[in-house]
PDB file of N, CA and C in Angstrom:
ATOM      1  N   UNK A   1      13.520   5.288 -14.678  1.00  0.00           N
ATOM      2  CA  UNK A   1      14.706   4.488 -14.420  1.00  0.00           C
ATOM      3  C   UNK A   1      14.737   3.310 -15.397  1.00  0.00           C
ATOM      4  N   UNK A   2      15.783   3.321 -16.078  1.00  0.00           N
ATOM      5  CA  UNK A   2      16.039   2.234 -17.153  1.00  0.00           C
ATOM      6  C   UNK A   2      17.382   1.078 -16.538  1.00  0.00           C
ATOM      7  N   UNK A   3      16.781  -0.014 -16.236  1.00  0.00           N
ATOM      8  CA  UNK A   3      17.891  -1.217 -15.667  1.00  0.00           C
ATOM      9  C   UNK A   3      18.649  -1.242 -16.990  1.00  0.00           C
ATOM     10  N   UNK A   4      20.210  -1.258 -16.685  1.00  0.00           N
ATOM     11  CA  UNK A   4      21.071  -1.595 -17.476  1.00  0.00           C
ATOM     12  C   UNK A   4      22.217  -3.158 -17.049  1.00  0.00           C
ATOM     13  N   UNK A   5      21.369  -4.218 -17.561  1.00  0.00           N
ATOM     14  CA  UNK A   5      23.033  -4.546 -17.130  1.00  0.00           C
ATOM     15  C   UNK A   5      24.269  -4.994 -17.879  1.00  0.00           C
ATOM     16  N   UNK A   6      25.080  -5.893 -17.333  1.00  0.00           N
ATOM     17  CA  UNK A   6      26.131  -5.575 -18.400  1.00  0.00           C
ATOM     18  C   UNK A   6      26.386  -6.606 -18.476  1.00  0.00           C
ATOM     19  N   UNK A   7      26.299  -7.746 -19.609  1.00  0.00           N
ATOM     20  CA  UNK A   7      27.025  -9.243 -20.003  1.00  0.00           C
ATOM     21  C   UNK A   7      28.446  -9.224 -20.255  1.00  0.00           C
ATOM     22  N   UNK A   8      29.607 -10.297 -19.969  1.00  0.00           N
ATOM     23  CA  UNK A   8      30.468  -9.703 -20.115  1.00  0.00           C
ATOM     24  C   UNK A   8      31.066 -11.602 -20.789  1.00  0.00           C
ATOM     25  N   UNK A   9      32.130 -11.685 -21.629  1.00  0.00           N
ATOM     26  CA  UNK A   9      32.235 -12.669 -22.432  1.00  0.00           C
ATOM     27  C   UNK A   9      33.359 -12.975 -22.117  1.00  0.00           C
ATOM     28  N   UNK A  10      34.301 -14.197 -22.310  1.00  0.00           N
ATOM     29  CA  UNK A  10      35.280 -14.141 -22.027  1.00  0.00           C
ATOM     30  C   UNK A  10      35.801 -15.597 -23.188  1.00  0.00           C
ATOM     31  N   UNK A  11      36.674 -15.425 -24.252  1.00  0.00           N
ATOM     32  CA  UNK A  11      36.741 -15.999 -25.478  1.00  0.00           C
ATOM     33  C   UNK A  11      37.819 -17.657 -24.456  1.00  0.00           C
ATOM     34  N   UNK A  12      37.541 -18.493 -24.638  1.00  0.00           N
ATOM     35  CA  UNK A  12      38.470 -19.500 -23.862  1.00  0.00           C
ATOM     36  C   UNK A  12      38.555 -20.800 -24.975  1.00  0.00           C
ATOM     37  N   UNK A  13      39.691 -21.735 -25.292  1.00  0.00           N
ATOM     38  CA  UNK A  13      39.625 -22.497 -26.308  1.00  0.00           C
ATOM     39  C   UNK A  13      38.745 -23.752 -27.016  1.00  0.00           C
ATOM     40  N   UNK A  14      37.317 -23.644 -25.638  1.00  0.00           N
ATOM     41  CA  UNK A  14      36.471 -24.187 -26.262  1.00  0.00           C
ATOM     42  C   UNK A  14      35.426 -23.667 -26.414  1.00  0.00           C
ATOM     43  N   UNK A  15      35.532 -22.240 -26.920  1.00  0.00           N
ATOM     44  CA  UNK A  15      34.407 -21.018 -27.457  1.00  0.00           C
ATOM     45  C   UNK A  15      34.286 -20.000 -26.334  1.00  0.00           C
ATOM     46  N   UNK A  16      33.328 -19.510 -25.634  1.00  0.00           N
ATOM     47  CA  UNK A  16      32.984 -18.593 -24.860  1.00  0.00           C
ATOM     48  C   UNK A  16      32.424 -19.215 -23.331  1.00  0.00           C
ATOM     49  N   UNK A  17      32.828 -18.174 -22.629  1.00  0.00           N
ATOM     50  CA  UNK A  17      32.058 -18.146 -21.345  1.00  0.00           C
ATOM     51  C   UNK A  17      31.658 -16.477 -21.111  1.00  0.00           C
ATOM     52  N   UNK A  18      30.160 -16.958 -20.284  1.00  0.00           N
ATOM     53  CA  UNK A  18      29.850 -15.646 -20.389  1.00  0.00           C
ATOM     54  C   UNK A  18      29.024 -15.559 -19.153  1.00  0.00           C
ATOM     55  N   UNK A  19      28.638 -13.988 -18.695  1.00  0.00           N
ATOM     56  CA  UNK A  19      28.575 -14.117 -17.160  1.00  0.00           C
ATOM     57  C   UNK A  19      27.631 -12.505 -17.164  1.00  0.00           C
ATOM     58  N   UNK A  20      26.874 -12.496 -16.524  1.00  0.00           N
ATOM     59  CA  UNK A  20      25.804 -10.975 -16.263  1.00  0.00           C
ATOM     60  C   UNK A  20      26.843 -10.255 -14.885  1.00  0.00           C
ATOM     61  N   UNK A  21      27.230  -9.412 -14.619  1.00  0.00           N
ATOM     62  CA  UNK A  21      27.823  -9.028 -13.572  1.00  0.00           C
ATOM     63  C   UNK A  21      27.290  -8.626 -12.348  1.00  0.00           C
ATOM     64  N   UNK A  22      26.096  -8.270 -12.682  1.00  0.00           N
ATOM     65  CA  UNK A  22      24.769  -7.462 -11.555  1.00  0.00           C
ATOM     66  C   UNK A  22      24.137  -8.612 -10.718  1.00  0.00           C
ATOM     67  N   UNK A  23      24.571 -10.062 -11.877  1.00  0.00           N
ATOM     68  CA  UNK A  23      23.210 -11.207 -11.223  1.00  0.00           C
ATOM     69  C   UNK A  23      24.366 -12.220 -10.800  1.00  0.00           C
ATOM     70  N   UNK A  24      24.986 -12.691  -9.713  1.00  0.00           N
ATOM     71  CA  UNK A  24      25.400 -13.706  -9.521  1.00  0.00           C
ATOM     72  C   UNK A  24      24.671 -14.806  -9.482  1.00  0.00           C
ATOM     73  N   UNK A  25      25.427 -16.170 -10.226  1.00  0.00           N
ATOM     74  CA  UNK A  25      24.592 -17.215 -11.144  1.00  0.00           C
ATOM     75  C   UNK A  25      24.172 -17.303 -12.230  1.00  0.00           C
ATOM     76  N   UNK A  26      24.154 -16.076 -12.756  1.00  0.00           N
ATOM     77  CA  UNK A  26      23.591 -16.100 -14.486  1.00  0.00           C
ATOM     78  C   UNK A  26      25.244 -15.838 -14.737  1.00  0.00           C
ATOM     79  N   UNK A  27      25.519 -17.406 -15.273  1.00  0.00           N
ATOM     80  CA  UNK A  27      26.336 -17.803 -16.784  1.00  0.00           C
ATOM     81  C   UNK A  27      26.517 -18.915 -17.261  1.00  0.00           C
ATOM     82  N   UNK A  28      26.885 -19.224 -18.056  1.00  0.00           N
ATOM     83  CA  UNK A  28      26.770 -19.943 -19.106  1.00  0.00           C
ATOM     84  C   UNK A  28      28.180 -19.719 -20.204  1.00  0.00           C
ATOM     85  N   UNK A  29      28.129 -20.754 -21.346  1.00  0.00           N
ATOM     86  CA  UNK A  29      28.972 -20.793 -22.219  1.00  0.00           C
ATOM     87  C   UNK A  29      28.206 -21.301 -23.577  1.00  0.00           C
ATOM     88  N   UNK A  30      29.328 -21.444 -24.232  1.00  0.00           N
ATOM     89  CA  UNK A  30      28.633 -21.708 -26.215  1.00  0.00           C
ATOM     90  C   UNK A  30      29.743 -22.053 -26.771  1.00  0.00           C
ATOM     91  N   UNK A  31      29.695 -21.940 -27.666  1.00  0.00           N
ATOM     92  CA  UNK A  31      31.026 -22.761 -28.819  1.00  0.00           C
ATOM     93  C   UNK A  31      30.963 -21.297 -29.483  1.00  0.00           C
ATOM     94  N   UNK A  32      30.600 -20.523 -30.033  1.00  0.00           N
ATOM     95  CA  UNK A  32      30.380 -19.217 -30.620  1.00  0.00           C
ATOM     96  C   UNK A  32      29.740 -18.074 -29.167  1.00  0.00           C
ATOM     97  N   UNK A  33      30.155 -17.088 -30.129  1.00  0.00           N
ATOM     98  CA  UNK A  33      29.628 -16.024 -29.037  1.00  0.00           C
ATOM     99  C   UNK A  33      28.393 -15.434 -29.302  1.00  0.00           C
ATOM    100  N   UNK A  34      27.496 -15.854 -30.932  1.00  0.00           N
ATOM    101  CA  UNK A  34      26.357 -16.033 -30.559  1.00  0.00           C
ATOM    102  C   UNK A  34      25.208 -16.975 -29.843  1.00  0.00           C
ATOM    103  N   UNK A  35      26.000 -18.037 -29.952  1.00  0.00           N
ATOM    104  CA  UNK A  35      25.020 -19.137 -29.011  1.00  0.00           C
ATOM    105  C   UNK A  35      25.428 -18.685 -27.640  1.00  0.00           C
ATOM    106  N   UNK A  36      26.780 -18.285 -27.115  1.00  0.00           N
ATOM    107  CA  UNK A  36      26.763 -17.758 -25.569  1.00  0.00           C
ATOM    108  C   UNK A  36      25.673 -16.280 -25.402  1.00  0.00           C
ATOM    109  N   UNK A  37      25.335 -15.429 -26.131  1.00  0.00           N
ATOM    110  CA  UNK A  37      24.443 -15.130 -25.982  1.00  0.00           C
ATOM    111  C   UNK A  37      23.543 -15.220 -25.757  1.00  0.00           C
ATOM    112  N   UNK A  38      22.755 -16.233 -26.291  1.00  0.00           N
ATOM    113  CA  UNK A  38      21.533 -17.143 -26.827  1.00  0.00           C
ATOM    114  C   UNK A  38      21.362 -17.585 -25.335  1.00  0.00           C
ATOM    115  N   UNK A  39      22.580 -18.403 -24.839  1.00  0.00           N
ATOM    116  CA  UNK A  39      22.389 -19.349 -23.785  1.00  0.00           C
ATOM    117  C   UNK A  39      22.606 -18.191 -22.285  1.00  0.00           C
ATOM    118  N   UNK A  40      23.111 -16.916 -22.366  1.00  0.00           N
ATOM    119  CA  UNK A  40      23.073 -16.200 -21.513  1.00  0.00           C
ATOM    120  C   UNK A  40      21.672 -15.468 -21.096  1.00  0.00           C
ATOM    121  N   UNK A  41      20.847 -15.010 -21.757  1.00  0.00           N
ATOM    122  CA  UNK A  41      19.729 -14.950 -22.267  1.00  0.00           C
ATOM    123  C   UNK A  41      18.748 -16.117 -21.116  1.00  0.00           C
ATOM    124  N   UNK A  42      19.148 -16.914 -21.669  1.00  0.00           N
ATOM    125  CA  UNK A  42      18.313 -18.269 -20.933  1.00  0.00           C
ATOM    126  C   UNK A  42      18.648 -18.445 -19.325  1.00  0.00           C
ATOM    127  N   UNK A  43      19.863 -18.139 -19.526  1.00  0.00           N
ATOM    128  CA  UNK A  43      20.605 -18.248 -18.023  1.00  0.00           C
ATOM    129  C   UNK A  43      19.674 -16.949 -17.191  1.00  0.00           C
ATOM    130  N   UNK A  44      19.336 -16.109 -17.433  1.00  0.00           N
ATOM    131  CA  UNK A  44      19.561 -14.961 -17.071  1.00  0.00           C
ATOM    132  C   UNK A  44      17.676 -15.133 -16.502  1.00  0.00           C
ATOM    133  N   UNK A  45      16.733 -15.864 -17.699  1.00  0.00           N
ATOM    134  CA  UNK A  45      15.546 -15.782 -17.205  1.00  0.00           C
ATOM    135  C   UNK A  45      15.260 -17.382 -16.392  1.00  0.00           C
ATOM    136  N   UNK A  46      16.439 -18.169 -16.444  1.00  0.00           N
ATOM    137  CA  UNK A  46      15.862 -19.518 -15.084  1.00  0.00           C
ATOM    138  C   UNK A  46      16.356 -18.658 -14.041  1.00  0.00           C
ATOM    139  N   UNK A  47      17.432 -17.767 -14.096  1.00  0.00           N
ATOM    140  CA  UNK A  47      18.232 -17.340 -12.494  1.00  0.00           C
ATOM    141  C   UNK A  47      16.764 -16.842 -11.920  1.00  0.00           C
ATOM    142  N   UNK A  48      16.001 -15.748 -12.465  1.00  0.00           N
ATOM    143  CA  UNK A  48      15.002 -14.854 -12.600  1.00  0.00           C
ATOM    144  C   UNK A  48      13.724 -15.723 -12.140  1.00  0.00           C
ATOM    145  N   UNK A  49      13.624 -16.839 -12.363  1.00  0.00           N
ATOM    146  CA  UNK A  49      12.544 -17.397 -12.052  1.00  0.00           C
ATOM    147  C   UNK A  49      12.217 -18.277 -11.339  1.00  0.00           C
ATOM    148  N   UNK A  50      13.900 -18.925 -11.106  1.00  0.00           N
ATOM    149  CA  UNK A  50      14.237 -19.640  -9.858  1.00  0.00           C
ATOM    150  C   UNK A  50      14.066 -18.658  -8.470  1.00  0.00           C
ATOM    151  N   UNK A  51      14.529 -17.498  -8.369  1.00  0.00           N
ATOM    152  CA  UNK A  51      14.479 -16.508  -7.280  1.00  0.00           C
ATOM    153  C   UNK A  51      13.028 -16.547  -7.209  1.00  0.00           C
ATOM    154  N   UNK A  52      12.222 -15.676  -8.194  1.00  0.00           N
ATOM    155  CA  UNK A  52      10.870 -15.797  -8.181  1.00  0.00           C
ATOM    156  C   UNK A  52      10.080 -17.028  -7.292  1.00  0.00           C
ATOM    157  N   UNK A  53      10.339 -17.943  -7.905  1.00  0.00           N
ATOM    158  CA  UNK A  53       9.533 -19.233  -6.734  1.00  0.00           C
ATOM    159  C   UNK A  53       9.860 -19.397  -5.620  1.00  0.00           C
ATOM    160  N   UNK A  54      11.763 -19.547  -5.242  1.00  0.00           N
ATOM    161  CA  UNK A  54      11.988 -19.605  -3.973  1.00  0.00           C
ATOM    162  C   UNK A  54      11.419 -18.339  -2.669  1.00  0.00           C
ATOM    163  N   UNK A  55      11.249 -16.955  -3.571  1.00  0.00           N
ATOM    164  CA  UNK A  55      10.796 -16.004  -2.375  1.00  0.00           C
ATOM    165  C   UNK A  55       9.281 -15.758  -2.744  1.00  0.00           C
ATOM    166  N   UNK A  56       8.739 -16.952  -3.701  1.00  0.00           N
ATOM    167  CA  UNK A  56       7.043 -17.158  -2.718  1.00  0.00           C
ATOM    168  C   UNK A  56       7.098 -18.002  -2.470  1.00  0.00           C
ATOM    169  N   UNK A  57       7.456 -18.802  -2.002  1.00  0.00           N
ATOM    170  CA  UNK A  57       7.576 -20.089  -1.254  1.00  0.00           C
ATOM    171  C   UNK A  57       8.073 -19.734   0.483  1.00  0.00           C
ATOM    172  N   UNK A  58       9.177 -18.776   0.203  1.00  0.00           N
ATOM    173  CA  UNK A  58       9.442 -18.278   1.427  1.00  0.00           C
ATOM    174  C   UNK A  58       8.298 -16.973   2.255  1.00  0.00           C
ATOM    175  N   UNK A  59       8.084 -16.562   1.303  1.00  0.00           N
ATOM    176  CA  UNK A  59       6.647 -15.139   1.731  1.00  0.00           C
ATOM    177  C   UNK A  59       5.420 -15.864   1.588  1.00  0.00           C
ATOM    178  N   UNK A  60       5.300 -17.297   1.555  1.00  0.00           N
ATOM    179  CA  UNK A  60       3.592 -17.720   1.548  1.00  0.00           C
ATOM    180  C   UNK A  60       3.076 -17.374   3.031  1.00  0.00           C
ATOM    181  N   UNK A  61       1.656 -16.958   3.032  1.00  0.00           N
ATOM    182  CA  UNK A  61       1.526 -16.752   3.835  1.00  0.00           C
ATOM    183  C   UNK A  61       1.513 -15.498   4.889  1.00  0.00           C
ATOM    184  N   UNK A  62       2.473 -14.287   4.001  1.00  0.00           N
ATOM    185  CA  UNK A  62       2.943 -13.321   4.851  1.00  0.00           C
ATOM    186  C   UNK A  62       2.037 -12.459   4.090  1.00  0.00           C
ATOM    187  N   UNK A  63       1.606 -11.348   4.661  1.00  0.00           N
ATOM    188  CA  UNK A  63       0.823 -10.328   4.298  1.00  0.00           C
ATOM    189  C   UNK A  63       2.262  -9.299   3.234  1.00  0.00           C
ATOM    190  N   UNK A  64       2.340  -9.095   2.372  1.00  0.00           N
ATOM    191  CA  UNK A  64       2.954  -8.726   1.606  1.00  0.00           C
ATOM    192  C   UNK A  64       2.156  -7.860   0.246  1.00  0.00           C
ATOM    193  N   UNK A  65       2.885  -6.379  -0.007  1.00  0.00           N
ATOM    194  CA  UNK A  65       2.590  -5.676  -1.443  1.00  0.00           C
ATOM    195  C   UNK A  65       3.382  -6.164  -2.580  1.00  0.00           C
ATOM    196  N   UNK A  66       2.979  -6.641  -3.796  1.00  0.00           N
ATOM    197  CA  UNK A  66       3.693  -6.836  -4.903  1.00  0.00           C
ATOM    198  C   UNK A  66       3.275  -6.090  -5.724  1.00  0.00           C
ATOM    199  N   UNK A  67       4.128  -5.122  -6.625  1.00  0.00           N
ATOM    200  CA  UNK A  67       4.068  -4.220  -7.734  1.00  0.00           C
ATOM    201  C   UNK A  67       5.308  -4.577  -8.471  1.00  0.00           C
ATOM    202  N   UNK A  68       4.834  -3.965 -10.054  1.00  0.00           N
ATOM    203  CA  UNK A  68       5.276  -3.611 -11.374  1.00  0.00           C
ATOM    204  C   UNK A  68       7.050  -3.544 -10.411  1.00  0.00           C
ATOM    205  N   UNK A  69       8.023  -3.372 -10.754  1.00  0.00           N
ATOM    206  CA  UNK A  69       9.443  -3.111 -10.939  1.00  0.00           C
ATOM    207  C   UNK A  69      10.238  -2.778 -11.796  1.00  0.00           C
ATOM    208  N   UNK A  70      10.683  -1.768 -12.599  1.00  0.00           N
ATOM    209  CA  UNK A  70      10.511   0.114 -12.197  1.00  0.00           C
ATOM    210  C   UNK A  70       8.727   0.053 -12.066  1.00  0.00           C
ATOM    211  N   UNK A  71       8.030   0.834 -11.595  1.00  0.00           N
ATOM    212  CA  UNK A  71       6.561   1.014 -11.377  1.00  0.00           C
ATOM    213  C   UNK A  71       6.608   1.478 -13.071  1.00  0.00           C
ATOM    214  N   UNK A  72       5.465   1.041 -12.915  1.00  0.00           N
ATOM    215  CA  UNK A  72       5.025   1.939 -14.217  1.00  0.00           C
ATOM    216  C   UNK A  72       4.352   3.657 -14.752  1.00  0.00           C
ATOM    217  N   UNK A  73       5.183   3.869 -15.383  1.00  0.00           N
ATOM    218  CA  UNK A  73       5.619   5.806 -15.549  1.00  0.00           C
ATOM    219  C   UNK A  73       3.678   6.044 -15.716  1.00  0.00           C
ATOM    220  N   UNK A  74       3.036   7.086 -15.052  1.00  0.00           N
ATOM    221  CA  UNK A  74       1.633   7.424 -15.312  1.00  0.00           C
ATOM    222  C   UNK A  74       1.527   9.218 -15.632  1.00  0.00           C
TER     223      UNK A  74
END
């Protein structure tokens, strides 16, 4: 299984806004649509790592399995 997702841009008169569709909260903007990249990118790994802390912060404590996500192909 290969995650696909899909960034999606939207050109507005002070450069770009741009938005992941799968992740509500990841977006961001740029003056160019390579820096909205750049900065989507970034958006995309605080959303990712903000979740990350808040649900061990919320699972401390709980007897819980954590694995790889897709597992890894053997």
């Amino acid at each position: 299984m290969t995650m696909k997702l899909t960034a999606v841009y939207r050109k507005v008169p002070e450069g770009y806004i741009a938005f992941v569709e799968e992740l509500p909260g990841a977006n961001t903007q740029g003056r160019t649509l390579d820096e909205a990249r750049a900065n989507l990118g970034e958006a995309v790994e605080l959303l990712l790592d903000a979740n990350r802390s808040e649900m061990e912060k919320a699972l401390q404590g709980i007897d819980v399995i954590r694995e790889s996500f897709p597992p890894d192909k053997k």
